[in-house]
C-alpha atoms as a PDB file:
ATOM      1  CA  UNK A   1      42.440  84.470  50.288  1.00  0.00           C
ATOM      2  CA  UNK A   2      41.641  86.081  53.509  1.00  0.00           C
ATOM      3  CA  UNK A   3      43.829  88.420  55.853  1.00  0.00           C
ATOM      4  CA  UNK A   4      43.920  87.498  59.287  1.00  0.00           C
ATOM      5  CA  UNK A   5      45.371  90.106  62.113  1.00  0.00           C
ATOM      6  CA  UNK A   6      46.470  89.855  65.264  1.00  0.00           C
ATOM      7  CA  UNK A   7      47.774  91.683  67.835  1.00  0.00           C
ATOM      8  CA  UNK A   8      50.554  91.614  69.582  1.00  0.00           C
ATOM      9  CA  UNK A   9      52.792  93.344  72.111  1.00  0.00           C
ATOM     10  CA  UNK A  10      55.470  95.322  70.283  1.00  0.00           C
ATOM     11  CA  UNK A  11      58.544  93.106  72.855  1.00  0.00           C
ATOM     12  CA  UNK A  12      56.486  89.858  71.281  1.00  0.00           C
ATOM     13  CA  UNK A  13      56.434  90.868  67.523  1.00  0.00           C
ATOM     14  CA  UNK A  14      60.348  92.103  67.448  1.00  0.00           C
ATOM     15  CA  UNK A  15      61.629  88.779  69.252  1.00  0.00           C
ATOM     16  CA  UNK A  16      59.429  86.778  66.927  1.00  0.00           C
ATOM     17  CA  UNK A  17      60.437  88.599  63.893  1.00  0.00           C
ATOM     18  CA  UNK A  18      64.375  87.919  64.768  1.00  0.00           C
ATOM     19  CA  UNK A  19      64.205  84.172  65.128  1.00  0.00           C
ATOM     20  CA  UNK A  20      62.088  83.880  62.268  1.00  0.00           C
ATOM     21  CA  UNK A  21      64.524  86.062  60.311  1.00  0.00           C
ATOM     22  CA  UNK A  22      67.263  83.878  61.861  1.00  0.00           C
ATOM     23  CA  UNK A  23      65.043  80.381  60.328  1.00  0.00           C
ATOM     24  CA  UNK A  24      65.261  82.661  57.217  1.00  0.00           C
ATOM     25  CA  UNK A  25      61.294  83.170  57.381  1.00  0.00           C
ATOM     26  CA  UNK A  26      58.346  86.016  57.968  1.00  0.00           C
ATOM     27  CA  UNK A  27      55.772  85.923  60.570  1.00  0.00           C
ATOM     28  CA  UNK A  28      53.562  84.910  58.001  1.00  0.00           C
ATOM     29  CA  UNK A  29      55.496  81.801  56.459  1.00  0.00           C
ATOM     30  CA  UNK A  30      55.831  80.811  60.574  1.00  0.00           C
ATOM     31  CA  UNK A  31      52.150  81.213  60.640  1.00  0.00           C
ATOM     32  CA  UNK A  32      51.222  79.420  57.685  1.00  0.00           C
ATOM     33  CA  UNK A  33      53.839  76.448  58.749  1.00  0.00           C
ATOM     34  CA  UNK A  34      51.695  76.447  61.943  1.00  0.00           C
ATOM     35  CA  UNK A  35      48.744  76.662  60.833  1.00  0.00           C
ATOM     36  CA  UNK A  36      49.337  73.761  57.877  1.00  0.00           C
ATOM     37  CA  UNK A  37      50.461  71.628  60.746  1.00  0.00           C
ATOM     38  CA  UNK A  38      47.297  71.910  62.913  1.00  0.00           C
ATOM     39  CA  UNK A  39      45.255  71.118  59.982  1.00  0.00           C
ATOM     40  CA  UNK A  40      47.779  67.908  58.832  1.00  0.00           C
ATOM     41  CA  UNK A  41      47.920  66.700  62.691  1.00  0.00           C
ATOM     42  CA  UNK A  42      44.316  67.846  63.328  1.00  0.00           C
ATOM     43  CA  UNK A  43      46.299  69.140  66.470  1.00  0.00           C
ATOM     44  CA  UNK A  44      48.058  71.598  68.660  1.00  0.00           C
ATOM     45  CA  UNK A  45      51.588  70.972  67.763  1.00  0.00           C
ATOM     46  CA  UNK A  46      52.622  71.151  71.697  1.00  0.00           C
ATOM     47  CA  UNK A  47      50.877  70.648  74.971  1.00  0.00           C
ATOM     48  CA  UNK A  48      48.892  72.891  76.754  1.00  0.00           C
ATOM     49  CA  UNK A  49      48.455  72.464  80.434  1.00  0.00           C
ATOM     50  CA  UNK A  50      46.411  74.336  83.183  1.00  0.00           C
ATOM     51  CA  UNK A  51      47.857  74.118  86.685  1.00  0.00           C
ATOM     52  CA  UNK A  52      46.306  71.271  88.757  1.00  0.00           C
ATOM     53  CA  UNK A  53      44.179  71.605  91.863  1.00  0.00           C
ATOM     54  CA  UNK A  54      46.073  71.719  95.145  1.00  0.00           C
ATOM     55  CA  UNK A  55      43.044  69.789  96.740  1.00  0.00           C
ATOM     56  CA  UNK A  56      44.509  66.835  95.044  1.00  0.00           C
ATOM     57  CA  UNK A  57      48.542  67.483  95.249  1.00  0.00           C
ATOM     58  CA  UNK A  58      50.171  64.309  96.741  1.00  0.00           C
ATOM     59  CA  UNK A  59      50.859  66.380  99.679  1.00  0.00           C
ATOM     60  CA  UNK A  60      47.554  67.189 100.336  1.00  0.00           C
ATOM     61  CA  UNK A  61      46.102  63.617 100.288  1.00  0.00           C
ATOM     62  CA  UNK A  62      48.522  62.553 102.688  1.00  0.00           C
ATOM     63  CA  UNK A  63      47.749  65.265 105.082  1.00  0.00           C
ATOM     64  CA  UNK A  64      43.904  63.950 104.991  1.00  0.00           C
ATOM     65  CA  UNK A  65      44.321  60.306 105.037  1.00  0.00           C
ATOM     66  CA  UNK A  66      46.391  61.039 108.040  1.00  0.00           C
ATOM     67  CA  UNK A  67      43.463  63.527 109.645  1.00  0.00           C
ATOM     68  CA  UNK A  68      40.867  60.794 108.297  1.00  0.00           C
ATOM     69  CA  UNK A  69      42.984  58.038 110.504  1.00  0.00           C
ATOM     70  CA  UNK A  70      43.191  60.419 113.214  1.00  0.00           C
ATOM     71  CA  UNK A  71      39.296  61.053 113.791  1.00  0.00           C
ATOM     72  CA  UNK A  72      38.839  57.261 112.600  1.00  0.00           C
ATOM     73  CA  UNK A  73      40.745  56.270 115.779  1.00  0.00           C
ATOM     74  CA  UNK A  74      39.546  59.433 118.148  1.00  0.00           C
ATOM     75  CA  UNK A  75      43.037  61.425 118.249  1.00  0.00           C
ATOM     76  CA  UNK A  76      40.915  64.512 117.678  1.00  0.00           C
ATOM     77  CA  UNK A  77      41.491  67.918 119.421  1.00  0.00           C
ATOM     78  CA  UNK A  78      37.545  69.538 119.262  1.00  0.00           C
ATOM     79  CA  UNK A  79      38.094  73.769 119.410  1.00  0.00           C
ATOM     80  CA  UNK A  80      35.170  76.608 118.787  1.00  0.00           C
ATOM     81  CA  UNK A  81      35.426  78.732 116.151  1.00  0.00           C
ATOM     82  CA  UNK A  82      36.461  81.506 118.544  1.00  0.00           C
ATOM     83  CA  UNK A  83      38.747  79.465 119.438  1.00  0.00           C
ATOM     84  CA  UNK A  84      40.665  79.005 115.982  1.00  0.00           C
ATOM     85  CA  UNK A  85      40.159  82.317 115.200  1.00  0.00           C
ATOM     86  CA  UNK A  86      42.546  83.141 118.241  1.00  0.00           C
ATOM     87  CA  UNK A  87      44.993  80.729 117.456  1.00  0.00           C
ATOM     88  CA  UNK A  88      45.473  82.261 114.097  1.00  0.00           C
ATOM     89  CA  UNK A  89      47.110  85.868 115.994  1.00  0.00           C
ATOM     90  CA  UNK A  90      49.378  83.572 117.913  1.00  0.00           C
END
Protein backbone atom coordinates (compact mmCIF):
# COMPACT_ATOMS: atom_id res chain seq x y z
CA UNK A 1 0.00 0.00 0.00
CA UNK A 2 1.07 3.50 -0.42
CA UNK A 3 0.03 6.79 1.54
CA UNK A 4 -0.93 9.55 -0.48
CA UNK A 5 -1.27 13.31 1.14
CA UNK A 6 -2.73 16.19 0.24
CA UNK A 7 -3.29 19.39 1.29
CA UNK A 8 -5.95 21.22 1.92
CA UNK A 9 -7.35 24.43 3.37
CA UNK A 10 -8.47 23.82 6.95
CA UNK A 11 -12.53 25.56 5.74
CA UNK A 12 -12.14 22.62 2.83
CA UNK A 13 -11.13 19.60 5.07
CA UNK A 14 -13.89 20.41 7.99
CA UNK A 15 -16.85 20.83 5.34
CA UNK A 16 -15.64 17.70 3.62
CA UNK A 17 -15.24 15.77 6.73
CA UNK A 18 -19.08 16.67 7.81
CA UNK A 19 -20.81 15.47 4.68
CA UNK A 20 -18.76 12.54 4.54
CA UNK A 21 -19.55 11.88 8.21
CA UNK A 22 -23.18 12.67 7.26
CA UNK A 23 -22.78 9.65 4.06
CA UNK A 24 -21.46 7.76 7.16
CA UNK A 25 -17.81 7.73 5.53
CA UNK A 26 -13.95 9.13 6.04
CA UNK A 27 -12.10 11.22 3.66
CA UNK A 28 -10.36 8.26 2.80
CA UNK A 29 -13.35 5.79 1.96
CA UNK A 30 -14.65 9.16 -0.26
CA UNK A 31 -11.28 9.03 -1.80
CA UNK A 32 -10.98 5.53 -2.48
CA UNK A 33 -14.83 5.55 -3.90
CA UNK A 34 -13.38 8.25 -6.23
CA UNK A 35 -10.58 7.05 -7.09
CA UNK A 36 -12.14 3.24 -7.87
CA UNK A 37 -14.52 5.10 -10.10
CA UNK A 38 -11.92 6.88 -12.30
CA UNK A 39 -10.17 3.70 -12.77
CA UNK A 40 -13.78 1.60 -13.55
CA UNK A 41 -14.97 4.64 -15.94
CA UNK A 42 -11.38 5.34 -17.09
CA UNK A 43 -12.86 8.91 -16.34
CA UNK A 44 -13.45 12.06 -14.44
CA UNK A 45 -16.69 11.33 -12.82
CA UNK A 46 -17.99 15.08 -13.72
CA UNK A 47 -17.14 17.69 -16.27
CA UNK A 48 -14.56 20.03 -16.22
CA UNK A 49 -14.85 23.16 -18.22
CA UNK A 50 -12.52 26.22 -18.87
CA UNK A 51 -14.32 29.46 -19.71
CA UNK A 52 -14.63 30.05 -23.50
CA UNK A 53 -13.02 32.81 -25.52
CA UNK A 54 -15.01 36.02 -25.79
CA UNK A 55 -13.54 36.40 -29.42
CA UNK A 56 -16.03 33.81 -30.31
CA UNK A 57 -19.23 34.64 -27.89
CA UNK A 58 -22.37 34.87 -30.13
CA UNK A 59 -22.32 38.45 -29.34
CA UNK A 60 -19.16 39.06 -30.62
CA UNK A 61 -19.64 37.43 -34.08
CA UNK A 62 -22.55 39.42 -34.65
CA UNK A 63 -20.86 42.62 -33.88
CA UNK A 64 -18.17 41.64 -36.77
CA UNK A 65 -20.32 40.25 -39.40
CA UNK A 66 -22.13 43.47 -38.99
CA UNK A 67 -18.59 45.66 -39.15
CA UNK A 68 -17.51 43.08 -42.02
CA UNK A 69 -20.96 44.18 -43.98
CA UNK A 70 -20.32 47.62 -43.10
CA UNK A 71 -16.72 48.03 -44.77
CA UNK A 72 -18.03 45.37 -47.46
CA UNK A 73 -20.56 48.05 -48.54
CA UNK A 74 -18.27 51.37 -47.62
CA UNK A 75 -20.33 52.60 -44.39
CA UNK A 76 -16.92 53.12 -42.83
CA UNK A 77 -15.97 56.14 -40.60
CA UNK A 78 -11.75 56.27 -41.23
CA UNK A 79 -10.18 58.16 -37.75
CA UNK A 80 -6.19 58.46 -36.75
CA UNK A 81 -5.04 56.94 -33.94
CA UNK A 82 -4.88 60.34 -32.23
CA UNK A 83 -7.96 60.55 -33.03
CA UNK A 84 -9.41 57.40 -31.07
CA UNK A 85 -7.25 57.98 -28.45
CA UNK A 86 -9.30 61.31 -27.83
CA UNK A 87 -12.49 59.85 -28.17
CA UNK A 88 -11.73 57.46 -25.42
CA UNK A 89 -11.62 60.80 -22.57
CA UNK A 90 -14.94 61.84 -23.98
Amino acid sequence: MVTVSLRLEDNVKKELDEICDKMGMNITTFYMIYTKKVLRDRKIPFEITAPRDPFYSEENQKQLSHAYHEIKEGRTVEKTLKELEEMEYE
